[in-house]
PDB file of N, CA and C in Angstrom:
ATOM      1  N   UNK A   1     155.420  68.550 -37.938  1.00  0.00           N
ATOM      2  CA  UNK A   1     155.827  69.827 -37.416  1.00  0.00           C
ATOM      3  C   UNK A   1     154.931  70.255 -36.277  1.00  0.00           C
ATOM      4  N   UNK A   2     154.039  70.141 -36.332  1.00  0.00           N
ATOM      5  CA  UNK A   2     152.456  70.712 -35.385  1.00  0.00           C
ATOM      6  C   UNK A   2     153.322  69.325 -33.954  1.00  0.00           C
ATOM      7  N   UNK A   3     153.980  68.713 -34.116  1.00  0.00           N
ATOM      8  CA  UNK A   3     154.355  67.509 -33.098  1.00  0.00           C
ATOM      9  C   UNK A   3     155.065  68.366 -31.808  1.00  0.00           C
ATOM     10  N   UNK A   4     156.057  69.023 -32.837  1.00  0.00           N
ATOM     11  CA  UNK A   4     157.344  69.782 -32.468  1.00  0.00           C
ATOM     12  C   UNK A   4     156.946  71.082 -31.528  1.00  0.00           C
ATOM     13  N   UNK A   5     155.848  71.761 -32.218  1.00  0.00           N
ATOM     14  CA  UNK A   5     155.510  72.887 -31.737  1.00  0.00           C
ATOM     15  C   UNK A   5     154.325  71.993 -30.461  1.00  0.00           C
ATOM     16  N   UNK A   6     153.790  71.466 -30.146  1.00  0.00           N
ATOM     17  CA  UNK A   6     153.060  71.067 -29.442  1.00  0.00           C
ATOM     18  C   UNK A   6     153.716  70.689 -27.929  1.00  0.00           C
ATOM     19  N   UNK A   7     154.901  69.805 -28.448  1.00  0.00           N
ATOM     20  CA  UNK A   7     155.847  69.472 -27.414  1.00  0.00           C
ATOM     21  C   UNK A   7     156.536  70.853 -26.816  1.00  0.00           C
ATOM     22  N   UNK A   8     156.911  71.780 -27.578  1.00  0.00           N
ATOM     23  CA  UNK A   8     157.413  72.986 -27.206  1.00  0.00           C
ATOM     24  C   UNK A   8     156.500  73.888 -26.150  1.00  0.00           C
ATOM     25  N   UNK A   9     155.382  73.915 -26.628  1.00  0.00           N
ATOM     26  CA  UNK A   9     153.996  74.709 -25.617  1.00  0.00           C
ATOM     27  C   UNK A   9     153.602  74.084 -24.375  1.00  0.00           C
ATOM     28  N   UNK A  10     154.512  72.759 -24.273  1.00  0.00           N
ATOM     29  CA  UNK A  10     154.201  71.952 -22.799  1.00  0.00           C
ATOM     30  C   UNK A  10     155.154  72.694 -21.304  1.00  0.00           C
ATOM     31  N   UNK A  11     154.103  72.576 -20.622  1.00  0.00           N
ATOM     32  CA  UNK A  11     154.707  73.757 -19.840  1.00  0.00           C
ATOM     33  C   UNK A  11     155.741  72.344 -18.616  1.00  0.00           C
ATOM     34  N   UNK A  12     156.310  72.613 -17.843  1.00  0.00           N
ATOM     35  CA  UNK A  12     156.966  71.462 -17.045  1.00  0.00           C
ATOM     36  C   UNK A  12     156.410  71.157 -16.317  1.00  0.00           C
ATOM     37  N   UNK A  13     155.433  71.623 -15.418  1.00  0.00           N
ATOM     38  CA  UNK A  13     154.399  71.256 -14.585  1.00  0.00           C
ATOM     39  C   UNK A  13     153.523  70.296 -15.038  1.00  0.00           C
ATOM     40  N   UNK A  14     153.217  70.129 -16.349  1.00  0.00           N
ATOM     41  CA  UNK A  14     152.429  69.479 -17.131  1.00  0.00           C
ATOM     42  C   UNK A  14     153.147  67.969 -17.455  1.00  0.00           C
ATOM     43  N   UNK A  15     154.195  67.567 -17.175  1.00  0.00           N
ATOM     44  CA  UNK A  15     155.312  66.911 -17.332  1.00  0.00           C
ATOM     45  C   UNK A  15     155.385  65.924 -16.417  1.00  0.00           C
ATOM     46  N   UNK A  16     155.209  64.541 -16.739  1.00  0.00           N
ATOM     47  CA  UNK A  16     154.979  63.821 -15.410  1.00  0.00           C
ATOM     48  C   UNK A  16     156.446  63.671 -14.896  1.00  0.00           C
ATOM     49  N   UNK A  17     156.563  63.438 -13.393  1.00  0.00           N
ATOM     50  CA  UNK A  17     157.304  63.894 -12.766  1.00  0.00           C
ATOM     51  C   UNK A  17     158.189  62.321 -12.191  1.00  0.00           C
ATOM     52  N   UNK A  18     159.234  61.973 -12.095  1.00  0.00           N
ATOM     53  CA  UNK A  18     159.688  60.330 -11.768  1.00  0.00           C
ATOM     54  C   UNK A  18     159.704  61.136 -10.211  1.00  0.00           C
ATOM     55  N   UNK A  19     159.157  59.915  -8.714  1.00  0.00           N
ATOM     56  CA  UNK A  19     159.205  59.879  -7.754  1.00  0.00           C
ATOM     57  C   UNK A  19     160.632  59.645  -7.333  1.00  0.00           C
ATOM     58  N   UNK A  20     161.270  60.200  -6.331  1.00  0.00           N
ATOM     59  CA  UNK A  20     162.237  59.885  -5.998  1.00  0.00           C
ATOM     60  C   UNK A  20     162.392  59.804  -4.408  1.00  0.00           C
ATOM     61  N   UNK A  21     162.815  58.307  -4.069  1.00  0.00           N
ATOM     62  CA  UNK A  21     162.568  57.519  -2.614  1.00  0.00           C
ATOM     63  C   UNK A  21     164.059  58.521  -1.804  1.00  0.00           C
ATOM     64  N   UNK A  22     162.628  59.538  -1.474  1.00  0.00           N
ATOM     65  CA  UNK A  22     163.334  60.422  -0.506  1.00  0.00           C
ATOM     66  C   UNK A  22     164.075  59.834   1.116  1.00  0.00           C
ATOM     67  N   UNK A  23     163.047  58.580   1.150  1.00  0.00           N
ATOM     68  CA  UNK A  23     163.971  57.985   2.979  1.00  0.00           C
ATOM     69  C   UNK A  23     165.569  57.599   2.546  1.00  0.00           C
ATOM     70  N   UNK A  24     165.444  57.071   1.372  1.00  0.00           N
ATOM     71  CA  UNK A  24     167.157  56.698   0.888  1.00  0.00           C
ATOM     72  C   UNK A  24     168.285  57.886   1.682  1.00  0.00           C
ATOM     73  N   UNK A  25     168.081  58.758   0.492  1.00  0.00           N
ATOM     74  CA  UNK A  25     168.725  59.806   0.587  1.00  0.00           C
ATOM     75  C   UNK A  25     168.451  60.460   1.977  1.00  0.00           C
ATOM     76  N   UNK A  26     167.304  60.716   2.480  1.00  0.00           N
ATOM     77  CA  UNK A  26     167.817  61.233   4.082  1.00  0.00           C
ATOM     78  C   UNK A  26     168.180  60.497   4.998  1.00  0.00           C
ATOM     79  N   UNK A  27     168.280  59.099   4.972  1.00  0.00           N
ATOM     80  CA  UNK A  27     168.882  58.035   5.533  1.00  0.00           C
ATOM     81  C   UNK A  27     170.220  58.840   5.264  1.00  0.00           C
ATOM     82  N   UNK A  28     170.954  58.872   4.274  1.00  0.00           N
ATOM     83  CA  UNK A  28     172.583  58.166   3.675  1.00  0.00           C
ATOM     84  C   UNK A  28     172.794  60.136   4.288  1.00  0.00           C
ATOM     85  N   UNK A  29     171.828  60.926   3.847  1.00  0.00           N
ATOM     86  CA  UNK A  29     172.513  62.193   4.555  1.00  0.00           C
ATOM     87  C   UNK A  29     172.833  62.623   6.601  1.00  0.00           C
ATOM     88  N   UNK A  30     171.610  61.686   6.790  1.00  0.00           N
ATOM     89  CA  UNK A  30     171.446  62.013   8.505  1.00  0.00           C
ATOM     90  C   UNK A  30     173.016  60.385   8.403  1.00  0.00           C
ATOM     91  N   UNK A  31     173.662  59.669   8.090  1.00  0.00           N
ATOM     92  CA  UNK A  31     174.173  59.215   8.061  1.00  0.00           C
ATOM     93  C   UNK A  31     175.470  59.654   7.990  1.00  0.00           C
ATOM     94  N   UNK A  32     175.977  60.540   7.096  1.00  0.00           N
ATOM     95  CA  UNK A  32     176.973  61.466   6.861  1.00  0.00           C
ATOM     96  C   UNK A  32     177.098  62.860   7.644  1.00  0.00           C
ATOM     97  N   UNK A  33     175.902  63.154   8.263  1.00  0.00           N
ATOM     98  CA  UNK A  33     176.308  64.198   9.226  1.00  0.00           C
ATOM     99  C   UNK A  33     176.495  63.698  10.596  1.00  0.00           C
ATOM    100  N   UNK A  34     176.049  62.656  11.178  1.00  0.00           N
ATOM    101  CA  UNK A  34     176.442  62.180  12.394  1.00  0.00           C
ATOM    102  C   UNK A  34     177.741  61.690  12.493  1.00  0.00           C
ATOM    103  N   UNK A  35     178.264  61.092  11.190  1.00  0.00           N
ATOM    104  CA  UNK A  35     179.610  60.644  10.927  1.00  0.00           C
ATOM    105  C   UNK A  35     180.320  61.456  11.230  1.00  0.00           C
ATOM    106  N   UNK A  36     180.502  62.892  10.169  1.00  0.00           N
ATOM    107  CA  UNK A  36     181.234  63.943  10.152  1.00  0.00           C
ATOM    108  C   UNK A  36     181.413  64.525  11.859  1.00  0.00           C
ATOM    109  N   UNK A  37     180.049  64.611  12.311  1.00  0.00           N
ATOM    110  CA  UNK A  37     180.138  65.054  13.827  1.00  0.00           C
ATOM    111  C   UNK A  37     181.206  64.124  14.550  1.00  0.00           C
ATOM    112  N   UNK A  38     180.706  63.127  14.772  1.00  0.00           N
ATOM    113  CA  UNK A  38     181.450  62.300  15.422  1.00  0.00           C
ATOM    114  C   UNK A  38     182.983  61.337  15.184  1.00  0.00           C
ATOM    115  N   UNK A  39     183.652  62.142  14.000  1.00  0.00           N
ATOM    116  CA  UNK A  39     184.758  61.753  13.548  1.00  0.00           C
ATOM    117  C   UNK A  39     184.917  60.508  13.263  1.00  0.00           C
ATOM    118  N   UNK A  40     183.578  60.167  12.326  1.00  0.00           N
ATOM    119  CA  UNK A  40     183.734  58.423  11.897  1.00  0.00           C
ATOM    120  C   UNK A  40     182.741  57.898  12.803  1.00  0.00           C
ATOM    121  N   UNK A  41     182.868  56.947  12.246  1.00  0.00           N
ATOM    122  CA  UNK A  41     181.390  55.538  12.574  1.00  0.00           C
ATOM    123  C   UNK A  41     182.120  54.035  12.139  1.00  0.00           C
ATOM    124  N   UNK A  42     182.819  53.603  13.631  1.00  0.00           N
ATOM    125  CA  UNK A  42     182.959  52.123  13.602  1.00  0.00           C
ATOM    126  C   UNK A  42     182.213  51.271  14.137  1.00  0.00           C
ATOM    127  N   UNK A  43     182.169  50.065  12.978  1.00  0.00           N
ATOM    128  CA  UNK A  43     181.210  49.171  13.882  1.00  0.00           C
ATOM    129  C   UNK A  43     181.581  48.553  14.795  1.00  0.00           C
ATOM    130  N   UNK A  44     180.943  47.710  15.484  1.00  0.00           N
ATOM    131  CA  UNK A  44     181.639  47.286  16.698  1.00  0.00           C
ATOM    132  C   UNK A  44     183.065  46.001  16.218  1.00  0.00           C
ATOM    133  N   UNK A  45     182.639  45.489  15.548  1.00  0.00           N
ATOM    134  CA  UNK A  45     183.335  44.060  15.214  1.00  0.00           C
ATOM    135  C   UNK A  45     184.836  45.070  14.911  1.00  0.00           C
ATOM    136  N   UNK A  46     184.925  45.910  14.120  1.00  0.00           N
ATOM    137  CA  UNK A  46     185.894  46.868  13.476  1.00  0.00           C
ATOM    138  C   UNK A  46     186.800  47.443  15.256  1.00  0.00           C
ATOM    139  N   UNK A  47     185.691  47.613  15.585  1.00  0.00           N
ATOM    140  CA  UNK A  47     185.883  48.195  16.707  1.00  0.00           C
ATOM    141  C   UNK A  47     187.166  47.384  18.075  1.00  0.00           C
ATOM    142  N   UNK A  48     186.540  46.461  18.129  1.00  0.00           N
ATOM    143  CA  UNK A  48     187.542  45.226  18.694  1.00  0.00           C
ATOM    144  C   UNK A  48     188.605  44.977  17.929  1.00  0.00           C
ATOM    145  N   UNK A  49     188.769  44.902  16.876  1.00  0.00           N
ATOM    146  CA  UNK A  49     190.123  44.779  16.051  1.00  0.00           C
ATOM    147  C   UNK A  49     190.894  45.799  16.272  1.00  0.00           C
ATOM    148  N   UNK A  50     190.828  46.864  16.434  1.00  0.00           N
ATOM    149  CA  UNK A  50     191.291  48.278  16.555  1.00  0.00           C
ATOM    150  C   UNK A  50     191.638  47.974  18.018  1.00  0.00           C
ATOM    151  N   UNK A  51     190.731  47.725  18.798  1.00  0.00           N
ATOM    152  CA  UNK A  51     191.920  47.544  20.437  1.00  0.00           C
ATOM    153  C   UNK A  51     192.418  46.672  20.571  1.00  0.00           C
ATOM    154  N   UNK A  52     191.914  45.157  19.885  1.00  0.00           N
ATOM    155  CA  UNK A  52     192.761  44.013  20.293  1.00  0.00           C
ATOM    156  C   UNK A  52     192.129  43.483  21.097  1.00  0.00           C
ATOM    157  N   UNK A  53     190.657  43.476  21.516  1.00  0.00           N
ATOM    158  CA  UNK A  53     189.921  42.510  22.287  1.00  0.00           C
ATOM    159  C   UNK A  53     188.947  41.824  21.619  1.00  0.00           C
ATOM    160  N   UNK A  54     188.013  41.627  22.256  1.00  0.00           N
ATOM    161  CA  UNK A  54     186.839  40.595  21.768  1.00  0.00           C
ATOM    162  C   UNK A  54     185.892  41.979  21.582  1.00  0.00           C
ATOM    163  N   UNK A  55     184.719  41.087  20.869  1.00  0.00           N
ATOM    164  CA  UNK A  55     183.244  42.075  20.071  1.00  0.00           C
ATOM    165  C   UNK A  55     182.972  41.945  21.554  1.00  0.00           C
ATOM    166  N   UNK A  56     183.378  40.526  22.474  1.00  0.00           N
ATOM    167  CA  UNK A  56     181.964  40.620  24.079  1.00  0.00           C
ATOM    168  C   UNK A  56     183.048  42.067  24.789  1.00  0.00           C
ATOM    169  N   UNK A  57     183.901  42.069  25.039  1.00  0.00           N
ATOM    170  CA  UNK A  57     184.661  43.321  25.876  1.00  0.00           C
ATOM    171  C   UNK A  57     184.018  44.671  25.094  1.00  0.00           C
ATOM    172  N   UNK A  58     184.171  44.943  23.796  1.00  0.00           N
ATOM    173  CA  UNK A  58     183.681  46.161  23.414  1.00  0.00           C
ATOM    174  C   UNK A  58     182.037  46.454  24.243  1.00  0.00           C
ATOM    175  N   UNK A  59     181.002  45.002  24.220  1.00  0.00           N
ATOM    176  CA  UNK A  59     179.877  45.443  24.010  1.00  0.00           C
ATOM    177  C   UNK A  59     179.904  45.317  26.024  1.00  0.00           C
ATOM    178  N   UNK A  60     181.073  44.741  26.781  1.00  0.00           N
ATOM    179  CA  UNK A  60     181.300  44.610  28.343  1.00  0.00           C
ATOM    180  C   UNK A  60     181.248  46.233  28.351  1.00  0.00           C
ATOM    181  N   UNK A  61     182.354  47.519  27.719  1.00  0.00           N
ATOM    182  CA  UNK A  61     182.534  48.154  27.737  1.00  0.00           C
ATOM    183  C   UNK A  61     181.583  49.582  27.597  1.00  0.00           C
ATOM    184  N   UNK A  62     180.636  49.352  26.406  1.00  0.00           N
ATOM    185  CA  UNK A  62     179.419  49.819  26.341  1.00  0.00           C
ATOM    186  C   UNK A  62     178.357  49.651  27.329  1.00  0.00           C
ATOM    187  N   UNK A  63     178.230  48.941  27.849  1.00  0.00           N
ATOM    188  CA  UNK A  63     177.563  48.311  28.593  1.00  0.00           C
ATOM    189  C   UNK A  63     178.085  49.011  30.163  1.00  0.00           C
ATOM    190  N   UNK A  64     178.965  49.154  30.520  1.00  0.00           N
ATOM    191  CA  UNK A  64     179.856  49.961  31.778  1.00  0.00           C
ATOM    192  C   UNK A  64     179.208  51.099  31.835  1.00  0.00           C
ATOM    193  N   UNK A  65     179.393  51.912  30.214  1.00  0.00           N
ATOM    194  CA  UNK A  65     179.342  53.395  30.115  1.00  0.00           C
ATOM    195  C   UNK A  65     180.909  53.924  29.469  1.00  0.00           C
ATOM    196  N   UNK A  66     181.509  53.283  29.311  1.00  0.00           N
ATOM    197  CA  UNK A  66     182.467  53.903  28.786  1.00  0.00           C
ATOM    198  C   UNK A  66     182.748  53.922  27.886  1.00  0.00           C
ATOM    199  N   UNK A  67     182.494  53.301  27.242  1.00  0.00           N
ATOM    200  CA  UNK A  67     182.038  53.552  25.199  1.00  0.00           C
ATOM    201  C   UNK A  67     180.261  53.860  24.949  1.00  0.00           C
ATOM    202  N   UNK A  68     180.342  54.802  24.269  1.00  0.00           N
ATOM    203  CA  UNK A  68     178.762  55.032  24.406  1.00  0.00           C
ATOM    204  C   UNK A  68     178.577  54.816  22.505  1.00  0.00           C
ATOM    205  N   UNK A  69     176.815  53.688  22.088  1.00  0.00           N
ATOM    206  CA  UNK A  69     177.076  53.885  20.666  1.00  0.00           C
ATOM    207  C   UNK A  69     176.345  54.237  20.163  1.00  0.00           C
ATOM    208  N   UNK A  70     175.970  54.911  18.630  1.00  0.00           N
ATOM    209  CA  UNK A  70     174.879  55.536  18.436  1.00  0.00           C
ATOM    210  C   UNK A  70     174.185  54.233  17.676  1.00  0.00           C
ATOM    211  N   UNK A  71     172.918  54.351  16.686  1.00  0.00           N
ATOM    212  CA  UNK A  71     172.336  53.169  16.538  1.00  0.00           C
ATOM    213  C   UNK A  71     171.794  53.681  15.174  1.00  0.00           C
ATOM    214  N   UNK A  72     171.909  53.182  14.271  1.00  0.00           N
ATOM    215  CA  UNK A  72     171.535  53.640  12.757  1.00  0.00           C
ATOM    216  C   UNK A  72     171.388  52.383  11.735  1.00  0.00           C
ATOM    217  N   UNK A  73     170.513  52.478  11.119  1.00  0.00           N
ATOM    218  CA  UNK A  73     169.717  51.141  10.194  1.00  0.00           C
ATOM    219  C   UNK A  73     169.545  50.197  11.093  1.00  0.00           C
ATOM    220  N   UNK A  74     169.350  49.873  12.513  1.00  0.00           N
ATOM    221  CA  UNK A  74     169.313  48.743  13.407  1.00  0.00           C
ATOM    222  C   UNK A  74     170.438  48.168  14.037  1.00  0.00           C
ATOM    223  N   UNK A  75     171.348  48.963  13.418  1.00  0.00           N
ATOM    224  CA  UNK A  75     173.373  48.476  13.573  1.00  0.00           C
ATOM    225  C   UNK A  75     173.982  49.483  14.432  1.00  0.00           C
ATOM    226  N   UNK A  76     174.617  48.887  15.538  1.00  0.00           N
ATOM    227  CA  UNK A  76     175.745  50.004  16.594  1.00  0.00           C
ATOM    228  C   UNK A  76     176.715  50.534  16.438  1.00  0.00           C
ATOM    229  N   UNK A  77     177.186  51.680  15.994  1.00  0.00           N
ATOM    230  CA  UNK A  77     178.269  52.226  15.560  1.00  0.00           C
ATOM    231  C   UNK A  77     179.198  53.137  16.930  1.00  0.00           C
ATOM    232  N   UNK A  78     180.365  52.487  16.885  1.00  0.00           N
ATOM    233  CA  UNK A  78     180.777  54.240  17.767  1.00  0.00           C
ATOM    234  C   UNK A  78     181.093  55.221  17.168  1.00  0.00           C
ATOM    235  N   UNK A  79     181.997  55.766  18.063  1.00  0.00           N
ATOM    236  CA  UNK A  79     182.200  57.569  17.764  1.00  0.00           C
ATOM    237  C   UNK A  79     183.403  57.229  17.061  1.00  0.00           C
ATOM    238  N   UNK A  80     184.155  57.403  16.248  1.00  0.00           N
ATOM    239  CA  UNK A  80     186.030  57.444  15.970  1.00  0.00           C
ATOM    240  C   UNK A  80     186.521  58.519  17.211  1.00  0.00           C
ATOM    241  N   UNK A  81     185.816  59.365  17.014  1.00  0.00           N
ATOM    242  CA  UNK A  81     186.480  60.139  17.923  1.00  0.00           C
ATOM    243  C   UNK A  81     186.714  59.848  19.754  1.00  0.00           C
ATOM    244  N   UNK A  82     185.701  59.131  19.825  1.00  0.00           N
ATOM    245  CA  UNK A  82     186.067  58.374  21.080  1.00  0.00           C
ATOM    246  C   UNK A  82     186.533  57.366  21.324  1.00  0.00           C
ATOM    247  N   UNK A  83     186.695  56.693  20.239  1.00  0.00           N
ATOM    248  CA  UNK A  83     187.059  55.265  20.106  1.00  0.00           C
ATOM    249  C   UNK A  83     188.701  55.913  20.293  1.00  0.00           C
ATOM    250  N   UNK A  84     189.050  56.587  19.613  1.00  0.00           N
ATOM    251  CA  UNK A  84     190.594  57.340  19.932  1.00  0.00           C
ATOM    252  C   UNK A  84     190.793  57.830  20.607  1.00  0.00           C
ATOM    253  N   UNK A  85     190.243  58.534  21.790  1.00  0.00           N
ATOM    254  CA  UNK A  85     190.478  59.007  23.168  1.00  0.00           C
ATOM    255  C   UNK A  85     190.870  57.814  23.845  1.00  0.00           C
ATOM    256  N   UNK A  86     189.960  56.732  23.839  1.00  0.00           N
ATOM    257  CA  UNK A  86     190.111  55.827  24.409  1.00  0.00           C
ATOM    258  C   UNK A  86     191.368  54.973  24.595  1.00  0.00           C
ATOM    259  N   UNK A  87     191.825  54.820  23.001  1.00  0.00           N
ATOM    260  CA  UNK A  87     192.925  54.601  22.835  1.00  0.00           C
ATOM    261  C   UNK A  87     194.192  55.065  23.143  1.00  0.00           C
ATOM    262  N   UNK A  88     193.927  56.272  23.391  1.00  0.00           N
ATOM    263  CA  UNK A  88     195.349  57.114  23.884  1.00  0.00           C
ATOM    264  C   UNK A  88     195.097  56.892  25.476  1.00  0.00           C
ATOM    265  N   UNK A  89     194.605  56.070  26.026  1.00  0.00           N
ATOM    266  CA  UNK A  89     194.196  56.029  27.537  1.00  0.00           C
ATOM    267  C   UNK A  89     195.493  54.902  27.804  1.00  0.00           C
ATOM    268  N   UNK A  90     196.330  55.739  28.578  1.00  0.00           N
ATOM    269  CA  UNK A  90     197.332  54.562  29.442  1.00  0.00           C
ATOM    270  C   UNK A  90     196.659  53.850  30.237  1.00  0.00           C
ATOM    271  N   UNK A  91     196.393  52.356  30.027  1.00  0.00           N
ATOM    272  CA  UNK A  91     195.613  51.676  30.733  1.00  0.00           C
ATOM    273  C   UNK A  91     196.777  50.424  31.303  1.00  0.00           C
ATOM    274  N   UNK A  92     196.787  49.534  32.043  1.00  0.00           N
ATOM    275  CA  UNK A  92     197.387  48.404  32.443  1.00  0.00           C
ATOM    276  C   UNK A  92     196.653  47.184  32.271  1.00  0.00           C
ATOM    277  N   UNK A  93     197.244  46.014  31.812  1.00  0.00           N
ATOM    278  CA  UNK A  93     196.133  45.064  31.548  1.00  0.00           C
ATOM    279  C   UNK A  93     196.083  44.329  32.366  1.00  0.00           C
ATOM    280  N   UNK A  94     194.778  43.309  33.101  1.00  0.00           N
ATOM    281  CA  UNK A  94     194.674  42.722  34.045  1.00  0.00           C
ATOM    282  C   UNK A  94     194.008  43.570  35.270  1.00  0.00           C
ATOM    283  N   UNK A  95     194.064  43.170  36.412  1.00  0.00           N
ATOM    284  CA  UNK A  95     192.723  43.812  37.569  1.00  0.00           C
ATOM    285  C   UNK A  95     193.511  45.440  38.064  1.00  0.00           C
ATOM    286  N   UNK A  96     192.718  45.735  38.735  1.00  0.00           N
ATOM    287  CA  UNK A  96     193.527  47.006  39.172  1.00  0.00           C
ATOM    288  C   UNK A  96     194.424  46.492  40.234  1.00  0.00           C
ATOM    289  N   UNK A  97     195.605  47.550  40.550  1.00  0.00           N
ATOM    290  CA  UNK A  97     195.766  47.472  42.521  1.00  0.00           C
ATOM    291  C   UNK A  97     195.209  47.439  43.363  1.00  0.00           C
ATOM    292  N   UNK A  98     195.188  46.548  44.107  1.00  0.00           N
ATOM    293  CA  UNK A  98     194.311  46.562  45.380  1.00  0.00           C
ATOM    294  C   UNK A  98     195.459  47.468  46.282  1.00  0.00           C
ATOM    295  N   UNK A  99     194.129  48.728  47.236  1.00  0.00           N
ATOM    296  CA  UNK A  99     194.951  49.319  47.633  1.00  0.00           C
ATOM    297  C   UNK A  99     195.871  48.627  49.081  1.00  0.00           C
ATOM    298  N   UNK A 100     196.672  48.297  49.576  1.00  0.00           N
ATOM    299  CA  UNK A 100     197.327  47.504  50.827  1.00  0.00           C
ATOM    300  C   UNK A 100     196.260  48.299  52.291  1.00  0.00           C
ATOM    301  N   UNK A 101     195.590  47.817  52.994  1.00  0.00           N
ATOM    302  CA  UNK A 101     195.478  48.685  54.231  1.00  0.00           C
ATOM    303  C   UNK A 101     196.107  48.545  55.341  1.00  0.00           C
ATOM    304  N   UNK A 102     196.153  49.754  56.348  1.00  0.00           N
ATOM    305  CA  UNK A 102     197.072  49.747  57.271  1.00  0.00           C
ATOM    306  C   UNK A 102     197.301  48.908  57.966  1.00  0.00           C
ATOM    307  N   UNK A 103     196.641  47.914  58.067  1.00  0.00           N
ATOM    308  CA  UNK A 103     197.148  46.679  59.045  1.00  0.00           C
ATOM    309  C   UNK A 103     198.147  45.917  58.319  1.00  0.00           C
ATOM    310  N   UNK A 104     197.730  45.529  56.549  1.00  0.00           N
ATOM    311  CA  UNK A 104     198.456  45.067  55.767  1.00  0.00           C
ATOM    312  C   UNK A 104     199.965  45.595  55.981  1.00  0.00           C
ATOM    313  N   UNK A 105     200.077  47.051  55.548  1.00  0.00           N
ATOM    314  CA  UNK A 105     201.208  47.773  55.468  1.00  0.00           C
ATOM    315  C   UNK A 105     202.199  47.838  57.255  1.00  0.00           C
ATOM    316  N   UNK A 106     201.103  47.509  58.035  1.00  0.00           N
ATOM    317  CA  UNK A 106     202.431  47.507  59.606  1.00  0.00           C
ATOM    318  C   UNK A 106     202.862  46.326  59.628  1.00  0.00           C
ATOM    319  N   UNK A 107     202.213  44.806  58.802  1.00  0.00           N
ATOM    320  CA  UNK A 107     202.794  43.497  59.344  1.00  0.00           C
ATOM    321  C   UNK A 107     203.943  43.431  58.087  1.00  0.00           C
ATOM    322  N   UNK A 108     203.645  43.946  56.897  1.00  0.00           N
ATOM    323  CA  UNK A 108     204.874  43.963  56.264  1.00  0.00           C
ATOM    324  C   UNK A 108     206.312  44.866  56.594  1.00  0.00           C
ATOM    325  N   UNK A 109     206.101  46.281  57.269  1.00  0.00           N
ATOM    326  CA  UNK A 109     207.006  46.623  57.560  1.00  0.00           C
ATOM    327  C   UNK A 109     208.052  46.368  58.900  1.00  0.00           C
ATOM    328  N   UNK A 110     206.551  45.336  59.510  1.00  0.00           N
ATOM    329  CA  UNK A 110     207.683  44.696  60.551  1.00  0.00           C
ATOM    330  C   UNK A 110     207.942  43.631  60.311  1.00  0.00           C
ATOM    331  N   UNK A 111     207.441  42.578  59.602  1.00  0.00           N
ATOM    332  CA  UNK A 111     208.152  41.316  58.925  1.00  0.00           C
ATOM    333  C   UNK A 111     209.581  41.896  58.086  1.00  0.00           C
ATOM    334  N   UNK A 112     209.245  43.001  57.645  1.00  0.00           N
ATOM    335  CA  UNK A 112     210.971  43.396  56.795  1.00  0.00           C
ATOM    336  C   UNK A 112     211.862  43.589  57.725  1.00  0.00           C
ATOM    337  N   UNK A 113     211.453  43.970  58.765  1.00  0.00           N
ATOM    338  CA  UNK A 113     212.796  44.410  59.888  1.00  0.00           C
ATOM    339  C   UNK A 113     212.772  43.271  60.815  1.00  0.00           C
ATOM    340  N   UNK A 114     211.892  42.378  61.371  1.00  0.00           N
ATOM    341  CA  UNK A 114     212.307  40.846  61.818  1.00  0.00           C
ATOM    342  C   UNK A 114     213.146  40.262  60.854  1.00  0.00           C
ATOM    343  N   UNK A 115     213.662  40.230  59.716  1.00  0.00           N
ATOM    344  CA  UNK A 115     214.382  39.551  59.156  1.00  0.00           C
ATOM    345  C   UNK A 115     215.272  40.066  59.104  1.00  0.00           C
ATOM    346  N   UNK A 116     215.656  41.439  58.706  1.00  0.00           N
ATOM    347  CA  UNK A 116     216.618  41.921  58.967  1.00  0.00           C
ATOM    348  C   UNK A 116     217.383  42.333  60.147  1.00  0.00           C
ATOM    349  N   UNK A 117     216.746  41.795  61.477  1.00  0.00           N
ATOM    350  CA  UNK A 117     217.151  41.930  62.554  1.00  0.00           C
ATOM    351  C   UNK A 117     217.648  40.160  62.878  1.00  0.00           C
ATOM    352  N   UNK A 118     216.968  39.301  62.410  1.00  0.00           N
ATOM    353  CA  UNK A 118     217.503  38.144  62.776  1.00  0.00           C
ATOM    354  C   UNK A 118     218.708  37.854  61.592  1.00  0.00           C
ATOM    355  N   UNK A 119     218.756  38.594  60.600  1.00  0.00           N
ATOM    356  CA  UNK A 119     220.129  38.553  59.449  1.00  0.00           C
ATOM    357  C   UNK A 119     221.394  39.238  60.306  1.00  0.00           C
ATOM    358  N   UNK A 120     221.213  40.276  61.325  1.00  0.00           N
ATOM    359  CA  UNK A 120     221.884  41.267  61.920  1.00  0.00           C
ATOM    360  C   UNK A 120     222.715  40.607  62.839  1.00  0.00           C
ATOM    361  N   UNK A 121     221.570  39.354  63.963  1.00  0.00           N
ATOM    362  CA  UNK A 121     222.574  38.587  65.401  1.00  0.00           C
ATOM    363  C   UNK A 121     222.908  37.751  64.792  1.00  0.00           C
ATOM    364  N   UNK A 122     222.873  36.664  63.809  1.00  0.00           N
ATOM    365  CA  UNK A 122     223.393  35.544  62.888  1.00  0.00           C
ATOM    366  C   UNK A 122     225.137  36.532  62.757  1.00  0.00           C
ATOM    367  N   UNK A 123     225.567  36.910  62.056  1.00  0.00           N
ATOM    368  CA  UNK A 123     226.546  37.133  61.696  1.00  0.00           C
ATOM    369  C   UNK A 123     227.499  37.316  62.836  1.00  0.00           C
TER     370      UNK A 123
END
């Protein structure tokens, strides 16, 4: 009985205490609020599957500036939320237009009318 009452008079301070590996948990929380901010966290590999290119174009792309990624446990994640802007981007595949310059544009519009002027005395 004197056991019972002894254990009872122990105050909690007195109470050894289990350590708890606080970097875990503020890891997995600063983890979940950058997420939440940034509407998701894909990795890159995830990331290329989702547009349909290669991991080298995503990291070509990062690398430009036009995907920007954040960096957490040593691993590159993007934004979801930009990763989906991106996606809604009407893009064309292959090089851009080259724009024609004016010299270009006068020998074609008079090569169109030399032919149609030599189609004109033929007949």
């Amino acid at each position: 009985m004197t056991d019972a009452i002894a254990l009872s008079q122990l105050s909690a301070a007195t109470l050894p205490t289990r350590k708890v590996r606080k970097g875990v948990l503020d890891y997995l929380l600063h983890f979940r609020e950058i997420s939440n901010r940034e509407g998701g966290l894909v990795p890159i590999a995830t990331a290329a599957a989702i547009l349909g290119v290669s991991k080298q174009r995503v990291h070509d792309l990062v690398r430009e500036g036009t995907l920007r990624t954040t960096e957490i446990y040593g691993k590159k994640w993007l934004s979801g939320n930009e990763l989906e802007s991106f996606v809604k981007l009407q893009r064309k595949a292959g090089r851009p237009w080259k724009e024609p310059s004016v010299k270009e544009m006068w020998r074609a519009a008079l090569d169109g009318t030399r032919e149609q002027w030599v189609d004109e005395n033929k007949s």
